[in-house]
N, C-alpha and C. Protein backbone atom coordinates (compact mmCIF):
# COMPACT_ATOMS: atom_id res chain seq x y z
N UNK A 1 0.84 -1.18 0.00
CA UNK A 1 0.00 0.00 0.00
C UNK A 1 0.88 1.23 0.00
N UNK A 2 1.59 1.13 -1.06
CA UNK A 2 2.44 2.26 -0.94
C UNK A 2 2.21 3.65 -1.58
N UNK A 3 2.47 4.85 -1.32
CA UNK A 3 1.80 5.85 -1.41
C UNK A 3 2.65 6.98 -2.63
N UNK A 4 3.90 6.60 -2.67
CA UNK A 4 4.89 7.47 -3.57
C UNK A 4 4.41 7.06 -5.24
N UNK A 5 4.86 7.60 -6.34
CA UNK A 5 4.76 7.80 -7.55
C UNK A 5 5.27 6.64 -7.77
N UNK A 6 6.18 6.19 -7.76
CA UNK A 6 6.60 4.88 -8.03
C UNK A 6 5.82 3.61 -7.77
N UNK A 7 5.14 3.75 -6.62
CA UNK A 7 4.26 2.61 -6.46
C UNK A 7 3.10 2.94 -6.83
N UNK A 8 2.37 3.68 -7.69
CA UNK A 8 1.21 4.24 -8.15
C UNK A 8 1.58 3.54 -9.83
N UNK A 9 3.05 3.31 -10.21
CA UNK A 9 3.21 3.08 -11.39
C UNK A 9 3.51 1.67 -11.50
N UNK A 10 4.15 1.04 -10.86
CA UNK A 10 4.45 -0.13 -10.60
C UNK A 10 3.57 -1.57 -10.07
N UNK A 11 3.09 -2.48 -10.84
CA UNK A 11 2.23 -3.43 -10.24
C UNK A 11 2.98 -4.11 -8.70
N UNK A 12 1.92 -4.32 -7.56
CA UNK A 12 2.78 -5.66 -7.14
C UNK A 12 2.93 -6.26 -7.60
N UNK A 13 4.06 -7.33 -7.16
CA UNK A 13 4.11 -8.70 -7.59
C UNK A 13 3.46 -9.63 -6.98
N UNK A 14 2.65 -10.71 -7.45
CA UNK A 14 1.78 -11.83 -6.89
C UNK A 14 1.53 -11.64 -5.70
N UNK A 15 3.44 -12.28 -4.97
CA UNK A 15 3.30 -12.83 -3.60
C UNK A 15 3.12 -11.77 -2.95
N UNK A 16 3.77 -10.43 -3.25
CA UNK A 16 3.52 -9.26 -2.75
C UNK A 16 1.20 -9.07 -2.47
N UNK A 17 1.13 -9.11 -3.26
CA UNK A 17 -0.19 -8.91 -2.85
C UNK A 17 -0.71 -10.15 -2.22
N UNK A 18 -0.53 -11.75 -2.60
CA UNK A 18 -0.64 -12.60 -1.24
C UNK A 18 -0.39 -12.22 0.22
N UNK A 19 0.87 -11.72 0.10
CA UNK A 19 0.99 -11.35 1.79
C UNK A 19 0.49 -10.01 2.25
N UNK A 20 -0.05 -9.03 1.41
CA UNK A 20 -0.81 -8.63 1.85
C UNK A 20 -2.19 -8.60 2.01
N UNK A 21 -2.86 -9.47 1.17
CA UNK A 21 -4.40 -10.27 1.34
C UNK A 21 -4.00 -10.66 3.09
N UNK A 22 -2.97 -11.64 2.82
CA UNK A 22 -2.67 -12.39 4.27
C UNK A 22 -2.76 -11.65 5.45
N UNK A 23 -2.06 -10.69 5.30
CA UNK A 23 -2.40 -9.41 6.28
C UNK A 23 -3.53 -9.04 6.42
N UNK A 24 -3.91 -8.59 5.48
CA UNK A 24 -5.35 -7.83 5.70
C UNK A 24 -6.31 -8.94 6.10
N UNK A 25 -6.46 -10.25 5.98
CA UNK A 25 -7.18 -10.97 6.96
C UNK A 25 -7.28 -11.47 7.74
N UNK A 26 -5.55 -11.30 8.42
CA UNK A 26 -5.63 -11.43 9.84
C UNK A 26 -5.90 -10.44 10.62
N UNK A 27 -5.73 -8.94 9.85
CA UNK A 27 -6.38 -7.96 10.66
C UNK A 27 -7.73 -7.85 10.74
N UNK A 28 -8.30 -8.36 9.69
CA UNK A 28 -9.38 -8.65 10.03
C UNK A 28 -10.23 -9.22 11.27
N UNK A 29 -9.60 -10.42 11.03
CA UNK A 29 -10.25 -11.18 11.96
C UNK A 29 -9.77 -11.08 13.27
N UNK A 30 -8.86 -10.12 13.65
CA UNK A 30 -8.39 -9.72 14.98
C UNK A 30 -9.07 -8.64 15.43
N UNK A 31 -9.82 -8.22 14.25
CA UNK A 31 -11.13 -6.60 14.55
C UNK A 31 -11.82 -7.19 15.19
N UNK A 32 -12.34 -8.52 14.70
CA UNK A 32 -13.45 -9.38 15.32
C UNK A 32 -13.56 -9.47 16.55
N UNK A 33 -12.04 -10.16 16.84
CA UNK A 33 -12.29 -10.91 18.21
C UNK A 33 -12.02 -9.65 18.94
N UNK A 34 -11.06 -8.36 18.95
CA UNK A 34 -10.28 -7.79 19.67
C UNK A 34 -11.03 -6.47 19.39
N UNK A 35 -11.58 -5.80 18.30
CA UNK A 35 -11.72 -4.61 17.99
C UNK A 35 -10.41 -3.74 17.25
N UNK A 36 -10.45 -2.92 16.92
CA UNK A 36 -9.68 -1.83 15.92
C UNK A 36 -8.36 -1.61 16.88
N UNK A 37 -8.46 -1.79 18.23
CA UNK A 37 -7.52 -1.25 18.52
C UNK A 37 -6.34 -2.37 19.12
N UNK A 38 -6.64 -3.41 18.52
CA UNK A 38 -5.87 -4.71 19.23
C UNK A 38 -4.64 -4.57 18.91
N UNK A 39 -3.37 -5.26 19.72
CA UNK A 39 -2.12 -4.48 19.43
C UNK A 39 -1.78 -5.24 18.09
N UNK A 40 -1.06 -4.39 17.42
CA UNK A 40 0.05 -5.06 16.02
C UNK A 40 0.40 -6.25 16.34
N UNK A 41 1.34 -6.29 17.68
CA UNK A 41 2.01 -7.68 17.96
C UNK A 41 1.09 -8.66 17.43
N UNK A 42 -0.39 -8.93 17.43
CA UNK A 42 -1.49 -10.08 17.59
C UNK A 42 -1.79 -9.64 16.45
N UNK A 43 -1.80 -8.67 15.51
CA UNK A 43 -2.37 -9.25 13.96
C UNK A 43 -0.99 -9.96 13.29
N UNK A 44 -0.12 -9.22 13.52
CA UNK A 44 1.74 -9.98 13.25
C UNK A 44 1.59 -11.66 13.36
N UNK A 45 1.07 -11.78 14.65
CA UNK A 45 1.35 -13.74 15.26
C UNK A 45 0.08 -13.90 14.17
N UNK A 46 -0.88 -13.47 14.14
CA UNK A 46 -1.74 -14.26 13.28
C UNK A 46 -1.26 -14.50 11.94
N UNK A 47 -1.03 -13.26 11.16
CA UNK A 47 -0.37 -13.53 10.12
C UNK A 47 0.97 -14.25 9.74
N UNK A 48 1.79 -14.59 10.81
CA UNK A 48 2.61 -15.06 11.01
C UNK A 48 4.03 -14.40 10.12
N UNK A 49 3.68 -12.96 10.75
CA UNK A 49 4.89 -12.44 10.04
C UNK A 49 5.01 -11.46 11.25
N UNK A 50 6.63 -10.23 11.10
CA UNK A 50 7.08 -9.82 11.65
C UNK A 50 6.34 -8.34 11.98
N UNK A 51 6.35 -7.67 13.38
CA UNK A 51 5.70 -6.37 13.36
C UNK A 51 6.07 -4.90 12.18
N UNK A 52 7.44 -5.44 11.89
CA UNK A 52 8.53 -4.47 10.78
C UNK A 52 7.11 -5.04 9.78
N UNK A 53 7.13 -6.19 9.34
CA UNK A 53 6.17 -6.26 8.11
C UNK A 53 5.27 -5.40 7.49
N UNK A 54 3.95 -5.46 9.35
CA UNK A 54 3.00 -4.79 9.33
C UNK A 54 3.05 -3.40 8.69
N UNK A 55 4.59 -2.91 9.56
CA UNK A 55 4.29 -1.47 9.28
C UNK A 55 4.73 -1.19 8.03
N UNK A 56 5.81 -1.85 7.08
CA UNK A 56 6.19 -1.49 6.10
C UNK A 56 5.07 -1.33 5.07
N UNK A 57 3.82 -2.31 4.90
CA UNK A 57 3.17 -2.45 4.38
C UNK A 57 1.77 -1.04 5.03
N UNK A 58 1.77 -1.05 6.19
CA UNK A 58 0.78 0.39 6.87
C UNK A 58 1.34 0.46 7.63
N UNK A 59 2.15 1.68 7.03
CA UNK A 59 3.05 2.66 8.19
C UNK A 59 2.03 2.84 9.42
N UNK A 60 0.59 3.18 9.68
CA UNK A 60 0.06 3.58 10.16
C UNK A 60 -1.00 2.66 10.99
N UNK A 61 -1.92 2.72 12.04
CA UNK A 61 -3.03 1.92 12.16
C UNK A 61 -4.31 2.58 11.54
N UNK A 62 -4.23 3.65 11.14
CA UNK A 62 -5.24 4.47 10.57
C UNK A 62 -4.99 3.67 8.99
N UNK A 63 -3.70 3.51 8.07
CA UNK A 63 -3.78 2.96 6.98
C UNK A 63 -4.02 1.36 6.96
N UNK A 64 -3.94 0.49 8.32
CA UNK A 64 -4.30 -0.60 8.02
C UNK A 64 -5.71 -0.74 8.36
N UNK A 65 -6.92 -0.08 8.87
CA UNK A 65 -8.17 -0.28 9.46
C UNK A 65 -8.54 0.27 8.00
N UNK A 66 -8.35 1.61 7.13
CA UNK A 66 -8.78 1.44 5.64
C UNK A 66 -8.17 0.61 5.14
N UNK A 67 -7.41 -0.03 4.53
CA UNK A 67 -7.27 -1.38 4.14
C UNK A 67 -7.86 -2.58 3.96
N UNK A 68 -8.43 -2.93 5.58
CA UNK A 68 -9.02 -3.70 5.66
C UNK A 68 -10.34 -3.43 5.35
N UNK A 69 -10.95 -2.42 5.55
CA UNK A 69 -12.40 -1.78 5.36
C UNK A 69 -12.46 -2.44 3.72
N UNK A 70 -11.57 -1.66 3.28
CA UNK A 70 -11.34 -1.27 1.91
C UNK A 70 -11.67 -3.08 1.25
N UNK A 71 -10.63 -3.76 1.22
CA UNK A 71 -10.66 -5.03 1.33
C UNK A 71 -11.72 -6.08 1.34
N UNK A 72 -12.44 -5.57 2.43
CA UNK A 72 -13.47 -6.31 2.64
C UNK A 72 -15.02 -5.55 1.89
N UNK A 73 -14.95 -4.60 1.72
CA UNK A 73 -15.57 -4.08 0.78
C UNK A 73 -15.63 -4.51 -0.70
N UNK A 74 -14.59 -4.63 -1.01
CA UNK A 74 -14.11 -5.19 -2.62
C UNK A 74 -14.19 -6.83 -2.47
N UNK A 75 -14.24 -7.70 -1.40
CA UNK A 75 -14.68 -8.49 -1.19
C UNK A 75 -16.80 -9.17 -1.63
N UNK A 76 -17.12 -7.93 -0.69
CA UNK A 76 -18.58 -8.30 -1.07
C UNK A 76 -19.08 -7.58 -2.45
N UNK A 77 -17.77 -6.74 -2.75
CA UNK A 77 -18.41 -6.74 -4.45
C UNK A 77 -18.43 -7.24 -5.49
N UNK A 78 -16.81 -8.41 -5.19
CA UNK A 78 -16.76 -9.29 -6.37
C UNK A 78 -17.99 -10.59 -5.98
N UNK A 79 -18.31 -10.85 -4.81
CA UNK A 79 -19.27 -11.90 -4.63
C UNK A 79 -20.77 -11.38 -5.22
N UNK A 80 -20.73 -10.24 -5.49
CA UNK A 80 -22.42 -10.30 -6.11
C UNK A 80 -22.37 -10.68 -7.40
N UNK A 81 -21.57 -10.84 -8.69
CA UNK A 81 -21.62 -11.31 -9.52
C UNK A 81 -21.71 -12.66 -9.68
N UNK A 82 -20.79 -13.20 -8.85
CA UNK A 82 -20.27 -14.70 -8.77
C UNK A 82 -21.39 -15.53 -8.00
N UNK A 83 -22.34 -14.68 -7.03
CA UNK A 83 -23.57 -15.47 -6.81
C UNK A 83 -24.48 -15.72 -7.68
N UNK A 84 -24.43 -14.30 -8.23
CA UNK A 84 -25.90 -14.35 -9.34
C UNK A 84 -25.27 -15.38 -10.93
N UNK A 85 -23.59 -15.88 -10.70
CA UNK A 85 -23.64 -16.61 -11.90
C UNK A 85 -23.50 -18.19 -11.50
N UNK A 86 -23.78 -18.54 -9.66
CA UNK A 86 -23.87 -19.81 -9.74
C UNK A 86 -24.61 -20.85 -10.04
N UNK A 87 -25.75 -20.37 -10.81
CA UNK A 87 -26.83 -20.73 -11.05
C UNK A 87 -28.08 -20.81 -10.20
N UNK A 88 -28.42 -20.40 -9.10
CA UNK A 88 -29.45 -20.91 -8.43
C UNK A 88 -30.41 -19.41 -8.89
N UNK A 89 -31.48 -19.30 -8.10
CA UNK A 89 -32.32 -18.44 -7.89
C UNK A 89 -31.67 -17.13 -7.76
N UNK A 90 -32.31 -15.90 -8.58
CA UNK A 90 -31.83 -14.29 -8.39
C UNK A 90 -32.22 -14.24 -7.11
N UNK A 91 -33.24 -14.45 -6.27
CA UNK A 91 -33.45 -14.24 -5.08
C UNK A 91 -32.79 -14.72 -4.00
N UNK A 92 -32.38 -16.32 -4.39
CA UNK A 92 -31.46 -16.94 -3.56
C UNK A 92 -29.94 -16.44 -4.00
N UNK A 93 -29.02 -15.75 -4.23
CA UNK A 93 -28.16 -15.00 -4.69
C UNK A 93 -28.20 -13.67 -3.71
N UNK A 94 -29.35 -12.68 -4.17
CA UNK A 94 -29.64 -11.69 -3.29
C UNK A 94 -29.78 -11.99 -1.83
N UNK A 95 -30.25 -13.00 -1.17
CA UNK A 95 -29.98 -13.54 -0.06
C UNK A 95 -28.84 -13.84 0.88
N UNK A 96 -28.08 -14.48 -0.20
CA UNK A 96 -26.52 -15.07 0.39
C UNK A 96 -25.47 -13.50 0.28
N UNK A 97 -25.87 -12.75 -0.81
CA UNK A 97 -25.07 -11.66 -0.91
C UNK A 97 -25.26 -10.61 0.43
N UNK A 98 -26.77 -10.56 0.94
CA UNK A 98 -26.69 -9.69 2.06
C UNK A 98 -26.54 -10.32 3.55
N UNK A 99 -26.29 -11.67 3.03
CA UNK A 99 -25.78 -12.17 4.18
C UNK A 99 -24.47 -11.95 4.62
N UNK A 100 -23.69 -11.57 3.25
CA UNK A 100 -22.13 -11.82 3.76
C UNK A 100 -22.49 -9.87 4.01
N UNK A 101 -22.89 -9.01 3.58
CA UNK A 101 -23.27 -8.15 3.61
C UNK A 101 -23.34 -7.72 5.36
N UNK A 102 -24.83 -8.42 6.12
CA UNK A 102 -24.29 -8.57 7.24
C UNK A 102 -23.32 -9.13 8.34
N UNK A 103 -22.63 -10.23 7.49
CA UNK A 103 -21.49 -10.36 8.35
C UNK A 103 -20.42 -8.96 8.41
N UNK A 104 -20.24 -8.42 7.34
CA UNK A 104 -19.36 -6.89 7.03
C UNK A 104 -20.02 -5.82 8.35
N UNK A 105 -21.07 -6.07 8.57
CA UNK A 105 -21.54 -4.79 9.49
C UNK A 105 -21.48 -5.35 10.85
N UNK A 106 -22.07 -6.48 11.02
CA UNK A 106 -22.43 -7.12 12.49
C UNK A 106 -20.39 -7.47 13.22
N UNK A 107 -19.88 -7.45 12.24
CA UNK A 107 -18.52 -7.98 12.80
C UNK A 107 -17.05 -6.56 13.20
N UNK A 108 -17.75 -5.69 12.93
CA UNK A 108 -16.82 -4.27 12.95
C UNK A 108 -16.71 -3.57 14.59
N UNK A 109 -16.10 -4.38 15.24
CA UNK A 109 -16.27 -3.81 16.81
C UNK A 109 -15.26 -2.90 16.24
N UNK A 110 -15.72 -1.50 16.68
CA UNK A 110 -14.68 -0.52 16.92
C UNK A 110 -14.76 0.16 15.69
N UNK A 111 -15.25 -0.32 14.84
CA UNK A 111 -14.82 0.30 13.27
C UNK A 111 -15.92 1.43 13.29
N UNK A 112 -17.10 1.39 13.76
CA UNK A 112 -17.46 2.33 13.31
C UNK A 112 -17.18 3.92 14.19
N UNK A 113 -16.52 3.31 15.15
CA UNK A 113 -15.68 4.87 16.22
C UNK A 113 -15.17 5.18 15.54
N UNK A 114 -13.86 4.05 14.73
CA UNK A 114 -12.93 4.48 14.59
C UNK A 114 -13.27 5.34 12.91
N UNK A 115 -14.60 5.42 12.00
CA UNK A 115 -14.73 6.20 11.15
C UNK A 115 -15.16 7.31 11.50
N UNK A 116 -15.64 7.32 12.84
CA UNK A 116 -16.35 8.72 13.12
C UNK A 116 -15.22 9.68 13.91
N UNK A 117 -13.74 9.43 14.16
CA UNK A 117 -13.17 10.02 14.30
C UNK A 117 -12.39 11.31 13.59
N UNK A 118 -11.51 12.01 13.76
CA UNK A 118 -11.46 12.84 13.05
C UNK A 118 -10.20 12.58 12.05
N UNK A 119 -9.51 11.71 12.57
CA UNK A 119 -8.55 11.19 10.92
C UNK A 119 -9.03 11.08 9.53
N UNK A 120 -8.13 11.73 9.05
CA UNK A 120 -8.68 12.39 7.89
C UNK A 120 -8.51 10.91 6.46
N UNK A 121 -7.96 10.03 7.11
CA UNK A 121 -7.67 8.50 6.06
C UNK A 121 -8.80 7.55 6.17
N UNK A 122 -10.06 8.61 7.47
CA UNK A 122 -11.34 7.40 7.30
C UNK A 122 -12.49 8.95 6.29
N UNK A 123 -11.79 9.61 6.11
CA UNK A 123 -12.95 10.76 5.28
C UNK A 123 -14.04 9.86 4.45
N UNK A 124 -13.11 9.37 3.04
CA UNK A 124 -13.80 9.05 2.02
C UNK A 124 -14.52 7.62 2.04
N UNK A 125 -14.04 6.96 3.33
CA UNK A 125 -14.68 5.61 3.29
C UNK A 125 -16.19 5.66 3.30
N UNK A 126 -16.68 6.27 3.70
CA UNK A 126 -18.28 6.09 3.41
C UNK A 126 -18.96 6.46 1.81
N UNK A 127 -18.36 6.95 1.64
CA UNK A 127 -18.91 7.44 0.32
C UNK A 127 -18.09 6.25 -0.47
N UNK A 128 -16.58 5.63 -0.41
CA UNK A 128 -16.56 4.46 -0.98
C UNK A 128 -17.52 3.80 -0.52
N UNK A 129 -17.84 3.29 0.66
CA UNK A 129 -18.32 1.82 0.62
C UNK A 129 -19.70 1.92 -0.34
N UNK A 130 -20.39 3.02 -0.12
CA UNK A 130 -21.92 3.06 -0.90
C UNK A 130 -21.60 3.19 -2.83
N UNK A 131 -20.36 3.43 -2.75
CA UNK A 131 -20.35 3.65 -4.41
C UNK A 131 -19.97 2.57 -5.15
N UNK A 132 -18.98 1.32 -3.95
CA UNK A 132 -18.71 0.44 -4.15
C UNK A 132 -19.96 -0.93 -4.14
N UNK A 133 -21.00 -0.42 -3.08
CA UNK A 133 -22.10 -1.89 -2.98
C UNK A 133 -23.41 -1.47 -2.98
N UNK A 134 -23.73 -0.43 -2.98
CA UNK A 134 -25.25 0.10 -3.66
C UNK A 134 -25.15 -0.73 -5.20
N UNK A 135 -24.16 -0.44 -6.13
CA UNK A 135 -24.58 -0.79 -7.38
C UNK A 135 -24.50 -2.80 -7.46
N UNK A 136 -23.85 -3.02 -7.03
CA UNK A 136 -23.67 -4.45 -6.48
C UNK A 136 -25.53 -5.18 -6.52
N UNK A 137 -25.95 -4.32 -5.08
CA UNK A 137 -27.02 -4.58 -4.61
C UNK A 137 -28.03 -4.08 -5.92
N UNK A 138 -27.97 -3.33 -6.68
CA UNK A 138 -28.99 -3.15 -7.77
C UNK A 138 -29.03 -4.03 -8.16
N UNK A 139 -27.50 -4.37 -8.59
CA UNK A 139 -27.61 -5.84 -9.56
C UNK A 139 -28.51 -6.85 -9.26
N UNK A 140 -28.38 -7.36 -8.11
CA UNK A 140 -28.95 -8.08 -7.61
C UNK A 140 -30.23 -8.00 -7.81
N UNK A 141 -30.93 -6.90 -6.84
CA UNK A 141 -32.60 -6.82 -6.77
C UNK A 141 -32.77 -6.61 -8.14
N UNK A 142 -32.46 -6.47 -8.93
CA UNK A 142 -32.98 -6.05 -10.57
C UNK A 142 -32.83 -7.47 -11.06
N UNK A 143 -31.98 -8.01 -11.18
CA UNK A 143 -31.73 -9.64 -11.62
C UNK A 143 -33.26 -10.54 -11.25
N UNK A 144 -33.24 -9.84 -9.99
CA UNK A 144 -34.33 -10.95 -8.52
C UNK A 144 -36.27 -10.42 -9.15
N UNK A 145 -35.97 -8.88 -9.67
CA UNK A 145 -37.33 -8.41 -9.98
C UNK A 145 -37.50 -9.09 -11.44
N UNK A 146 -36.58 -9.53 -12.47
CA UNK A 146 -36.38 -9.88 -14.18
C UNK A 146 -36.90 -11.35 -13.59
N UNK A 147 -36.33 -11.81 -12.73
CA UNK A 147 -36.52 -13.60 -12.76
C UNK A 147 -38.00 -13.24 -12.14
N UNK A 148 -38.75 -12.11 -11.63
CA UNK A 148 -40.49 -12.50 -11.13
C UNK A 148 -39.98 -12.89 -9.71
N UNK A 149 -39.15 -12.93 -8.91
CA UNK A 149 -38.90 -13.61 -7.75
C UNK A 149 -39.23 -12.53 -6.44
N UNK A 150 -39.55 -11.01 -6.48
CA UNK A 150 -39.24 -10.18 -6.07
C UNK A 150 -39.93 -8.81 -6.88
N UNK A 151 -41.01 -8.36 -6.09
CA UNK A 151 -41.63 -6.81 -6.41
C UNK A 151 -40.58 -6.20 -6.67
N UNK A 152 -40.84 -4.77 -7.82
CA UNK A 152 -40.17 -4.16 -8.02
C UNK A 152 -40.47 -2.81 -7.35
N UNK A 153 -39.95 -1.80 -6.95
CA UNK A 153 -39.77 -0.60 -6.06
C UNK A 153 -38.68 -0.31 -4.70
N UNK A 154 -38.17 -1.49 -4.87
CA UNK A 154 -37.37 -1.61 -3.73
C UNK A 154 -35.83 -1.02 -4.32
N UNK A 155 -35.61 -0.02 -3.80
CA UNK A 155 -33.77 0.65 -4.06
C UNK A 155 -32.95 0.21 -3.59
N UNK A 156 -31.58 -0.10 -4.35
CA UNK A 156 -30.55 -0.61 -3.58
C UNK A 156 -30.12 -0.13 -2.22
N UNK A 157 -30.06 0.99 -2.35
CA UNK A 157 -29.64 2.01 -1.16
C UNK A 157 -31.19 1.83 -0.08
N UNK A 158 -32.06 2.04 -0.01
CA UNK A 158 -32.73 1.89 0.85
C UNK A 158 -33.01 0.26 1.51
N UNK A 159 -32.22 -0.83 0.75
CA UNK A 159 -32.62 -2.23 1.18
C UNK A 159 -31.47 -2.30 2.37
N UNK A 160 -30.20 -1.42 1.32
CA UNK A 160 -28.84 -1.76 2.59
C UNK A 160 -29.25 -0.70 3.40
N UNK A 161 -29.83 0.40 3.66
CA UNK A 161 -30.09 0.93 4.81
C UNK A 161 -31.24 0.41 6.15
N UNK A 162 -32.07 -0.35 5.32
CA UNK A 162 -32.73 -0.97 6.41
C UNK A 162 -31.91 -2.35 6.97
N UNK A 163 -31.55 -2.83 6.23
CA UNK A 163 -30.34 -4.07 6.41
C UNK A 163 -29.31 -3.37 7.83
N UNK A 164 -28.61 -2.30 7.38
CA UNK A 164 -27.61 -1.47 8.50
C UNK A 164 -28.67 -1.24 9.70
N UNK A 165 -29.79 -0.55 9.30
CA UNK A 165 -30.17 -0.14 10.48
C UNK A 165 -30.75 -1.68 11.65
N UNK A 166 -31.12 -2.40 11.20
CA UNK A 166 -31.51 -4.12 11.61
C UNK A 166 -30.04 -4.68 12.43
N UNK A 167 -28.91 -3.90 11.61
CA UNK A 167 -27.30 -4.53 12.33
C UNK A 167 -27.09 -3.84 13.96
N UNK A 168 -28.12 -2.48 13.79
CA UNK A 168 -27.25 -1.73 14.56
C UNK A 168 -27.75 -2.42 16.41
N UNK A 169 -26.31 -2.73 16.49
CA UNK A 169 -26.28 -2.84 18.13
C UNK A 169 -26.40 -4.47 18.36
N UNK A 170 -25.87 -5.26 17.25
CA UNK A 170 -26.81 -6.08 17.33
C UNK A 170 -25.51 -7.20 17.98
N UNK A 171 -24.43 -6.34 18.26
CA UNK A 171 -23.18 -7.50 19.21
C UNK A 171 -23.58 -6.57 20.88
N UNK A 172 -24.30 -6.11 21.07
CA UNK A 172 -24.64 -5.49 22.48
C UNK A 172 -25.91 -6.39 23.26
N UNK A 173 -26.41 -6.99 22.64
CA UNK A 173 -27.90 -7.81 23.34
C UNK A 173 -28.12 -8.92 22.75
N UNK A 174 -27.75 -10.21 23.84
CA UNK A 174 -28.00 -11.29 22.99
C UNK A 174 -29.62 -11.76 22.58
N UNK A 175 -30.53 -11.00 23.31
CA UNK A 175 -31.83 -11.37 23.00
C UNK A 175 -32.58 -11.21 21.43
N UNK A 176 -31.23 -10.10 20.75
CA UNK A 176 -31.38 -9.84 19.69
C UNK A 176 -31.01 -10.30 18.38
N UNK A 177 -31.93 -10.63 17.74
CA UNK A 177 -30.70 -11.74 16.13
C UNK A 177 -31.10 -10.86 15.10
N UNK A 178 -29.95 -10.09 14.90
CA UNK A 178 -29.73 -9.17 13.61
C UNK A 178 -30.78 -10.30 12.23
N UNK A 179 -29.81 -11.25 12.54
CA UNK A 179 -29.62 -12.00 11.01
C UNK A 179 -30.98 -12.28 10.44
N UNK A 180 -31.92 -13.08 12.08
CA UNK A 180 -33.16 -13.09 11.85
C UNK A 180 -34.30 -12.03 11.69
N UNK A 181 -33.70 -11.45 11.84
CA UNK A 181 -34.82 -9.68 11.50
C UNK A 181 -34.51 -9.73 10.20
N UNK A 182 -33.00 -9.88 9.45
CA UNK A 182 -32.92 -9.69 8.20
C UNK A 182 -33.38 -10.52 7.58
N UNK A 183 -33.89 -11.80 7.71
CA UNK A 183 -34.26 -12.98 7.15
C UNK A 183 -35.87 -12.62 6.83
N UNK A 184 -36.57 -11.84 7.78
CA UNK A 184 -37.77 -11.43 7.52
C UNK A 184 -38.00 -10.19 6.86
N UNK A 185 -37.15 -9.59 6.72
CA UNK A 185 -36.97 -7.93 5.63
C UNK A 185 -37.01 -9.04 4.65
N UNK A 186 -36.21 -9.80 4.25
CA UNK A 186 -36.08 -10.49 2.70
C UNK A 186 -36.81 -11.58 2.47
N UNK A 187 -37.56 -12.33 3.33
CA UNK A 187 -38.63 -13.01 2.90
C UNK A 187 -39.69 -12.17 2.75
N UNK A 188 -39.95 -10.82 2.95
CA UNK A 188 -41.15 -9.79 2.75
C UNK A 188 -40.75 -9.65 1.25
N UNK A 189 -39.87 -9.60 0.35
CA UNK A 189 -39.68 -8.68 -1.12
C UNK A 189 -40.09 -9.89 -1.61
N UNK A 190 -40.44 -11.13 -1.38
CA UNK A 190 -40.87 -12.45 -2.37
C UNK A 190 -42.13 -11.77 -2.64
N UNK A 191 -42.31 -12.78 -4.02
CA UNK A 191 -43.57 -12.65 -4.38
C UNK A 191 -43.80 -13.58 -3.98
N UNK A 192 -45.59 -13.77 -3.53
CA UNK A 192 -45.91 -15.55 -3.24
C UNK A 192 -46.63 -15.83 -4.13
């Protein structure tokens, strides 16, 4: 993730971007268990590389939490194509896509402080993530309304906002199941 002219011109190489996939999903999954602010040392042992690594690759913890955002974003956007071409149902596609959808929201301890802070390297992430998976999600519900599986009037942007708002809080109370609230938002857009 390098930031000079030279690396703006220059591809990585393979393994170079392997080990940093590798990275970026052990930081990941150390957001999970630990939150945003878990030390380097413990995304390092996960990834099983050195703390020098981490930083060479994000000088910063502000450049590795966009990273990973980033990452996992471009994650649930290459999966909306690749659902809707495994053959099953547009609806069953749109399903599995906002599922991984809510795993992206329900699993961000800390992430969303850490965008509402005033570092200026979480500015543009919101306006990426919606420019990156609003159109995703059209795909989808438009695919889901062509196959008859699914009324049409429903906006991409307003399905993931009721979807977000269904996430919110939803690692604070176990009486509460995000997933199953969302299961009934999306069995409501069937047609019967």
């Amino acid at each position: 993730m390098g930031s000079g002219p030279a690396s703006a011109a220059r591809p990585k190489r393979a393994d170079a971007r392997r080990n940093e996939g590798t990275l970026l999903e052990a930081a990941a999954a150390a957001f999970v268990a630990s939150g945003v602010d878990v030390p380097v040392r413990d995304i390092a042992a996960r990834a099983g590389v050195g703390v020098a690594t981490i930083y060479r690759h994000f000088p910063t913890r502000a450049d590795l939490i966009v990273a990973v955002y980033r990452h996992q974003v471009e994650a649930c956007v290459q999966a909306g194509p690749a659902l809707l071409a495994s053959g099953g149902s547009a609806h069953g596609a749109l399903v599995r896509w906002i599922d991984l959808f809510v795993d992206f929201l329900v699993t961000k301890h800390g992430l969303a402080e850490a965008l509402q802070s005033d570092d200026a390297a979480f500015a543009t992430l919101h306006a990426y993530f919606l420019d990156r998976l609003v159109p995703v999600c059209a795909e989808l519900l438009d695919a889901a309304v062509r196959a008859g599986e699914i009324g049409s009037g429903i906006e991409a942007f307003a399905l993931m906002r009721g979807v977000g708002n269904l996430c919110i809080g939803a690692d604070r109370d176990p009486r509460y199941d995000a997933r199953r609230m969302v299961e009934v938002l999306l069995a409501g857009l069937r047609l019967t």
